[in-house]
N, C-alpha and C. Protein backbone atom coordinates (compact mmCIF):
# COMPACT_ATOMS: atom_id res chain seq x y z
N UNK A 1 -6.12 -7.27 -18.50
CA UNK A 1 -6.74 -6.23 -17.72
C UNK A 1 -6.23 -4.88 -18.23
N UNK A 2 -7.23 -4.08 -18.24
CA UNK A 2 -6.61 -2.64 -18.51
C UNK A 2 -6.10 -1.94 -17.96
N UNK A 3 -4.88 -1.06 -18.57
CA UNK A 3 -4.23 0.09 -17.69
C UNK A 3 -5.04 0.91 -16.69
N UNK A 4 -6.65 1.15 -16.87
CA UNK A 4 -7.45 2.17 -16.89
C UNK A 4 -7.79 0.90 -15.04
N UNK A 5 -7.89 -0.27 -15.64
CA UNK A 5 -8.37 -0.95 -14.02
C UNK A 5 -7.00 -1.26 -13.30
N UNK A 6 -6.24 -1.55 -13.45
CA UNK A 6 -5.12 -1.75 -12.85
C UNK A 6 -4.55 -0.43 -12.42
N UNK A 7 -4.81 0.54 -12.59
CA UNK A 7 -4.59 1.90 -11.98
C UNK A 7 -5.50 1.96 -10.76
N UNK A 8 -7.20 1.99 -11.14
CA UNK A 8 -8.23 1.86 -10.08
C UNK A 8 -7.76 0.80 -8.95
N UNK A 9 -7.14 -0.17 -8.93
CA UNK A 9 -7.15 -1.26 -7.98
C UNK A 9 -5.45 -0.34 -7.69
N UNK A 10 -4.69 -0.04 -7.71
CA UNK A 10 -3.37 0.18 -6.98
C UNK A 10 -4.27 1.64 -6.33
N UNK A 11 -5.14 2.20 -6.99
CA UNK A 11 -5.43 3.45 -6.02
C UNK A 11 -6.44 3.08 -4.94
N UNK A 12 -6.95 2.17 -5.05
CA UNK A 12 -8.13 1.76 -4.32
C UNK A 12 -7.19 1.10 -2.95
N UNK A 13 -6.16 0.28 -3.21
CA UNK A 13 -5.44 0.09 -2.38
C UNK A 13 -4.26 0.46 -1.39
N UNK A 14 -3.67 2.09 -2.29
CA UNK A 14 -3.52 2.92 -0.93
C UNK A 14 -4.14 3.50 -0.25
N UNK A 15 -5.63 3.48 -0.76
CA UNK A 15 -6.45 4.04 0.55
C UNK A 15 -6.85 3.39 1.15
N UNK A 16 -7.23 2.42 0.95
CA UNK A 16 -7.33 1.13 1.88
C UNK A 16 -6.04 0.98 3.16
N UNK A 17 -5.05 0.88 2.13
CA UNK A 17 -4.06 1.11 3.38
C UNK A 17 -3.20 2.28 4.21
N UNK A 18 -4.40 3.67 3.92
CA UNK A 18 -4.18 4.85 4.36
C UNK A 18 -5.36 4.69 5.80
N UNK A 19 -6.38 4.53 5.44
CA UNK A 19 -7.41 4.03 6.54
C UNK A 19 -7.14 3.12 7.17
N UNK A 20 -6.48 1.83 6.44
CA UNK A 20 -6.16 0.71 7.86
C UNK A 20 -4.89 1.04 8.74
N UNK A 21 -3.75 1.71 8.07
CA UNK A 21 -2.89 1.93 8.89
C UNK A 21 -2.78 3.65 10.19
N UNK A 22 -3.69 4.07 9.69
CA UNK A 22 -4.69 5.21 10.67
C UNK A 22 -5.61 4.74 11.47
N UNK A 23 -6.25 3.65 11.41
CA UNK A 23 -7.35 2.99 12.25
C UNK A 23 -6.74 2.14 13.02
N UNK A 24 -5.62 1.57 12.42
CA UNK A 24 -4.75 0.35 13.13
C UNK A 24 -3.93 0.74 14.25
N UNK A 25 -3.30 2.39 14.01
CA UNK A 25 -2.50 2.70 15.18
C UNK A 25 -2.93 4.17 16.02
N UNK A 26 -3.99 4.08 16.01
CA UNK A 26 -4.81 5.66 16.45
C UNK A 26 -5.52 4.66 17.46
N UNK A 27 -6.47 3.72 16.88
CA UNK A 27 -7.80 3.17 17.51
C UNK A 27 -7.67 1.34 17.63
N UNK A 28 -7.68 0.94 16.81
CA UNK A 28 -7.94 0.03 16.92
C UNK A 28 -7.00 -1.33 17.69
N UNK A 29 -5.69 -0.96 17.36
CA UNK A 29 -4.60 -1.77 18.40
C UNK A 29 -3.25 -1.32 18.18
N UNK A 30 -3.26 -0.25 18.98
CA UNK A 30 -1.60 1.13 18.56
C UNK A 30 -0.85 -0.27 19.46
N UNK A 31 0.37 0.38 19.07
CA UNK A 31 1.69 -0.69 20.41
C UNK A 31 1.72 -0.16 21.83
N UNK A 32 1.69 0.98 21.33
CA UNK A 32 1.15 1.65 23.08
C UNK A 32 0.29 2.66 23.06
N UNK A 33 -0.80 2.59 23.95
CA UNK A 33 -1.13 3.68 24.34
C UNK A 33 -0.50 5.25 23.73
N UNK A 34 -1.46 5.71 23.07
CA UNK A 34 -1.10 7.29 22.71
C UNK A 34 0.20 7.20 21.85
N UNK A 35 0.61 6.03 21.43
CA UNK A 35 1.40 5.95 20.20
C UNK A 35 1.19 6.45 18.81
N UNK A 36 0.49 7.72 18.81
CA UNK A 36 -0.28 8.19 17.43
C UNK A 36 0.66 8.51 16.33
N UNK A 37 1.87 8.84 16.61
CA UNK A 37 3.21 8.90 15.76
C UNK A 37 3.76 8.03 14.68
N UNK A 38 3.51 6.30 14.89
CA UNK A 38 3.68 5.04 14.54
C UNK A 38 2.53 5.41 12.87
N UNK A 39 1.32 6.37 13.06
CA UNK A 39 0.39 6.48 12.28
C UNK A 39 0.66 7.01 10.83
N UNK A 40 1.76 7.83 11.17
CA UNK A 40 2.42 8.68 10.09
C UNK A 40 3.23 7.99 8.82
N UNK A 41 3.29 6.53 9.15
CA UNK A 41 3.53 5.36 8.09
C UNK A 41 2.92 5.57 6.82
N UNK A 42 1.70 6.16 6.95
CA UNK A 42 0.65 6.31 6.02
C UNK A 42 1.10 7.52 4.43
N UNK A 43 1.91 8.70 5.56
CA UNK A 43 2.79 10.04 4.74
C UNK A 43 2.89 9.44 3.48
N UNK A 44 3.70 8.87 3.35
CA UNK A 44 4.46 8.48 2.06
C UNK A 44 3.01 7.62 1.34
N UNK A 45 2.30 7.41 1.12
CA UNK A 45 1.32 6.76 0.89
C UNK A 45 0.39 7.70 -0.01
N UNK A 46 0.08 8.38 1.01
CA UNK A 46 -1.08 9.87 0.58
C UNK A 46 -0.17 10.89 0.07
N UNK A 47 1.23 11.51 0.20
CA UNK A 47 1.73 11.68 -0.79
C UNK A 47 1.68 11.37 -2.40
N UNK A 48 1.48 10.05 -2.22
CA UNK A 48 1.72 9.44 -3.47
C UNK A 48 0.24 9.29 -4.73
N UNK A 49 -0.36 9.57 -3.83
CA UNK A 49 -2.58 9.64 -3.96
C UNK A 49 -2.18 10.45 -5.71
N UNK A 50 -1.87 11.75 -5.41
CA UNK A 50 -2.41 11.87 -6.88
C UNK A 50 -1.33 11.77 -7.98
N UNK A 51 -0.30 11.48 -8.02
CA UNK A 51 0.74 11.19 -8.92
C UNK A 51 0.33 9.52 -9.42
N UNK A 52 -0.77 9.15 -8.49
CA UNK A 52 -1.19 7.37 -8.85
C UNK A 52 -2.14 7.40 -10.07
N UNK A 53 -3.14 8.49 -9.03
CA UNK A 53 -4.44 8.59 -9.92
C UNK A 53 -4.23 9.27 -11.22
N UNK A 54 -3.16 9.90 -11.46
CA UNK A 54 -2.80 10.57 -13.01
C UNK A 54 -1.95 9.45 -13.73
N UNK A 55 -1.49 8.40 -12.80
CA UNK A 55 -0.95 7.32 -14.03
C UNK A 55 0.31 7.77 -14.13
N UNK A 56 0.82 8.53 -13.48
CA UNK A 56 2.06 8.92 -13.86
C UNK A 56 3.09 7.29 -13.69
N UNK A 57 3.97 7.12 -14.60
CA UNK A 57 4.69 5.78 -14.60
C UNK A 57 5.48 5.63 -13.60
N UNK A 58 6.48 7.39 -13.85
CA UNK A 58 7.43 7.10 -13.00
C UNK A 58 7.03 6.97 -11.37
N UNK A 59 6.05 7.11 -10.67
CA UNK A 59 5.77 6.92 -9.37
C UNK A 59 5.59 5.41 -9.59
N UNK A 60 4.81 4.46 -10.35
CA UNK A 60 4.52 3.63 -10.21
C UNK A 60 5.57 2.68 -10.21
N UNK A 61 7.07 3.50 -10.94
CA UNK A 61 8.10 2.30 -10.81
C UNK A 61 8.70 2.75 -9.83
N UNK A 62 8.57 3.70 -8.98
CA UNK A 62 9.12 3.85 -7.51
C UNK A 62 8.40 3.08 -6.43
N UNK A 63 6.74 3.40 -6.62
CA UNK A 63 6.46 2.59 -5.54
C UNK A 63 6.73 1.12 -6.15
N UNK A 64 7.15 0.25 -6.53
CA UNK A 64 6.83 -0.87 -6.90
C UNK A 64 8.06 -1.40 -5.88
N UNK A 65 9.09 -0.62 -5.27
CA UNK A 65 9.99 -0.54 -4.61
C UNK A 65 9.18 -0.29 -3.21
N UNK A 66 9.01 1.04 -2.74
CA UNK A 66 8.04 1.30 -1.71
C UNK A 66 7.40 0.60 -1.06
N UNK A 67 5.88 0.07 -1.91
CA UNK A 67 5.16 -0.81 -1.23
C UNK A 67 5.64 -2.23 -0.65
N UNK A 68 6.74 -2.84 -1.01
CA UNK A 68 7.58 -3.66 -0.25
C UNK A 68 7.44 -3.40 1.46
N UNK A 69 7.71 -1.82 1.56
CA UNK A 69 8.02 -1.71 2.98
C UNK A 69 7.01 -2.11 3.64
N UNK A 70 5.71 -2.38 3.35
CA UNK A 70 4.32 -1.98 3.75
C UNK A 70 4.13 -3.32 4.08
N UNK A 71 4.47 -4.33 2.70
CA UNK A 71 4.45 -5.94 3.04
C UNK A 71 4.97 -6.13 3.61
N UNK A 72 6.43 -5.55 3.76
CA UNK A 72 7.22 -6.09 4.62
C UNK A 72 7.19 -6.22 6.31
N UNK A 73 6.28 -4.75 6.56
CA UNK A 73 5.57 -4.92 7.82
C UNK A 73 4.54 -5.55 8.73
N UNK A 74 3.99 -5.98 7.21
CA UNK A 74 2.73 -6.36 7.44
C UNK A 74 3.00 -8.31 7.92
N UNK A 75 4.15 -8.75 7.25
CA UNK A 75 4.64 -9.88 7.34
C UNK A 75 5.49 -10.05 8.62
N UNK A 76 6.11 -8.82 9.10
CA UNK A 76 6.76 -8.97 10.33
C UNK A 76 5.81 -9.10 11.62
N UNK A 77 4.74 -8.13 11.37
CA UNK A 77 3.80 -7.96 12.73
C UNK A 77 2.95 -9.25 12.56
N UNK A 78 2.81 -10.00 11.27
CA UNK A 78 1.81 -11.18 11.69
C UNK A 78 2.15 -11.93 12.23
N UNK A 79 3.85 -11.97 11.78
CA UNK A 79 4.31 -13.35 12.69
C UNK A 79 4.83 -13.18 13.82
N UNK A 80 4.48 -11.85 14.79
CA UNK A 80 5.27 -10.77 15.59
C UNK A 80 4.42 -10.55 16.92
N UNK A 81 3.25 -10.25 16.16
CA UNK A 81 2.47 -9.70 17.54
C UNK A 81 1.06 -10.33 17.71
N UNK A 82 0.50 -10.29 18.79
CA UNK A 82 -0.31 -11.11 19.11
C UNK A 82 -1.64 -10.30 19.23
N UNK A 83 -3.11 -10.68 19.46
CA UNK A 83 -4.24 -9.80 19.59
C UNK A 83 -4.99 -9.45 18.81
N UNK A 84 -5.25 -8.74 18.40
CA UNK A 84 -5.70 -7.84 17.49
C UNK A 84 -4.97 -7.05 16.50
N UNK A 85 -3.93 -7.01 16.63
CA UNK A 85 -2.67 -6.92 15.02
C UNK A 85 -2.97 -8.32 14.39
N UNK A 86 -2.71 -8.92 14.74
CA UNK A 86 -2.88 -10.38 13.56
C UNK A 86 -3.57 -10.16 12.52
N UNK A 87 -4.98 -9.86 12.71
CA UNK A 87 -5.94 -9.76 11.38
C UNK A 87 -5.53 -8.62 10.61
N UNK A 88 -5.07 -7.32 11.61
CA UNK A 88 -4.84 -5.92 10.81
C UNK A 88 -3.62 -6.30 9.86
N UNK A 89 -2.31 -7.07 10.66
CA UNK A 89 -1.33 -6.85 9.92
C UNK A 89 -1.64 -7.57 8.47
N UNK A 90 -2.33 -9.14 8.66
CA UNK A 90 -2.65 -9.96 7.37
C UNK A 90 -3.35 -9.07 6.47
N UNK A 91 -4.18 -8.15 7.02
CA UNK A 91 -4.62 -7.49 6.00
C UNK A 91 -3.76 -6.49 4.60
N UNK A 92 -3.21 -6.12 6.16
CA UNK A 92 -2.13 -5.24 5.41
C UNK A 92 -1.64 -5.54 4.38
N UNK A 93 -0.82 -7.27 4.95
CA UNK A 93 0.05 -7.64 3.79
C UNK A 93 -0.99 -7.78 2.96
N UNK A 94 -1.94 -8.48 2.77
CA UNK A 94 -2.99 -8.90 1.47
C UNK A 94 -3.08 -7.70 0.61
N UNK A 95 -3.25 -6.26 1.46
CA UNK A 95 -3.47 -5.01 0.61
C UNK A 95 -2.43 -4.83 -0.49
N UNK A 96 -0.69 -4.78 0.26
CA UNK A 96 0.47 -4.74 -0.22
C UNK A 96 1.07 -5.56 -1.70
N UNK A 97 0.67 -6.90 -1.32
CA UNK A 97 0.50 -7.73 -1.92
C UNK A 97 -0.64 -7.37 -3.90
N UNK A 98 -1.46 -7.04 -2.98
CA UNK A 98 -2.47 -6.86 -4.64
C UNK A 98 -1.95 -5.84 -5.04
N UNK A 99 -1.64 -4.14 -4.22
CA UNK A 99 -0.97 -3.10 -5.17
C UNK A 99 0.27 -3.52 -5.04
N UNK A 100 1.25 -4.16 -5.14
CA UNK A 100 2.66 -4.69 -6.07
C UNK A 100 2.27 -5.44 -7.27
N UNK A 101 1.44 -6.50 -6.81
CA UNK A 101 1.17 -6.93 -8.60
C UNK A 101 0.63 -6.20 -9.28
N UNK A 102 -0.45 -5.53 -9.07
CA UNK A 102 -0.94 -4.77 -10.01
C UNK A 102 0.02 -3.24 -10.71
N UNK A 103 0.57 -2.92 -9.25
CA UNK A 103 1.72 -1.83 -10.12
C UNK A 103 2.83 -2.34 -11.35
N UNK A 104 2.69 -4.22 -10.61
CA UNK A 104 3.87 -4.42 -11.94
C UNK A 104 3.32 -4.67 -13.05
N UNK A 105 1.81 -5.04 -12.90
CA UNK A 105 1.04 -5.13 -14.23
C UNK A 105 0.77 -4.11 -14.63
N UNK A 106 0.54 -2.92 -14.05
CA UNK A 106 0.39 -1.52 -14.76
C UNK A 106 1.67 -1.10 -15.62
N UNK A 107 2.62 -1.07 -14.79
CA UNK A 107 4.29 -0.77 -15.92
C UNK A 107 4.48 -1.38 -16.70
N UNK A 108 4.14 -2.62 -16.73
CA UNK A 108 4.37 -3.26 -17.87
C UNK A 108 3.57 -3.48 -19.10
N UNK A 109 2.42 -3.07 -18.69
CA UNK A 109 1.35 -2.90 -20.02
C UNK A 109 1.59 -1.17 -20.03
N UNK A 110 1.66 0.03 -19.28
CA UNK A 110 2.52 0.75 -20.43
C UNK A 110 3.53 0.54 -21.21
N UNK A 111 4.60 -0.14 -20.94
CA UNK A 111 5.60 -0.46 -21.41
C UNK A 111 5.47 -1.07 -23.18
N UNK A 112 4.43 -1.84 -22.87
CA UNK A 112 4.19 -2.87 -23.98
C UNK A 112 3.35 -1.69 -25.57
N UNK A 113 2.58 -0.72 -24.52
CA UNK A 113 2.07 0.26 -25.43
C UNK A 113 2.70 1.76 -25.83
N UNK A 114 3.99 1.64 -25.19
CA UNK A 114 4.94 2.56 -25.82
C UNK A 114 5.54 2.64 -26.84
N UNK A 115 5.61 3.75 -27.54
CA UNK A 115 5.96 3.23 -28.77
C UNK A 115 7.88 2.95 -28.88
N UNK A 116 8.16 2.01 -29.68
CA UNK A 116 9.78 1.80 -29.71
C UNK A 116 10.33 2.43 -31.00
């Protein structure tokens, strides 16, 4: 796969998980009521929007660290909470899940096309 798609799919997937984790705790099943604060998970995310889309490496070997946290939530609330988180959180993780592999497949096919 190319650097050029494996970039598109890690960017395609923090917005994915900029919208689900804004829809997830604004509207669709916050922990409490008017909990809109919990939403701001997202910061570090959309921060990260155009340092992705320029390919820059070194973000990509930071988040490769980062997006952990995202799975990592996403794995706590599935097996955590009941309702209507279930599907959001699985999603989550599924999102988390595809941009970590693909960030590690992106670093590492720069890597491979650097010159030594």
């Amino acid at each position: 796969m190319s650097s050029q798609t494996l970039r598109r799919i890690v960017l395609a997937c923090f917005l994915a998980l900029i919208a689900l984790g804004l829809a997830w705790e604004i509207w669709l099943a916050p922990l409490r009521p008017g909990a809109w604060l919990l939403s701001l998970k997202v910061l570090p995310l959309a921060l990260a929007i155009p340092p992705i889309a320029r390919g820059t490496v070194r973000t990509y070997q930071w988040w490769s660290m980062g997006i952990l946290l995202y799975l990592c939530e996403g794995l706590v609330r599935v097996s955590s909470d009941t309702g209507p988180s279930v599907p959001l959180a699985a999603l989550e993780t599924a999102l988390a899940g595809i941009a970590f592999a693909a960030i590690l497949a992106y670093v590492r096919s720069k890597r491979r096309s650097a010159p030594t």
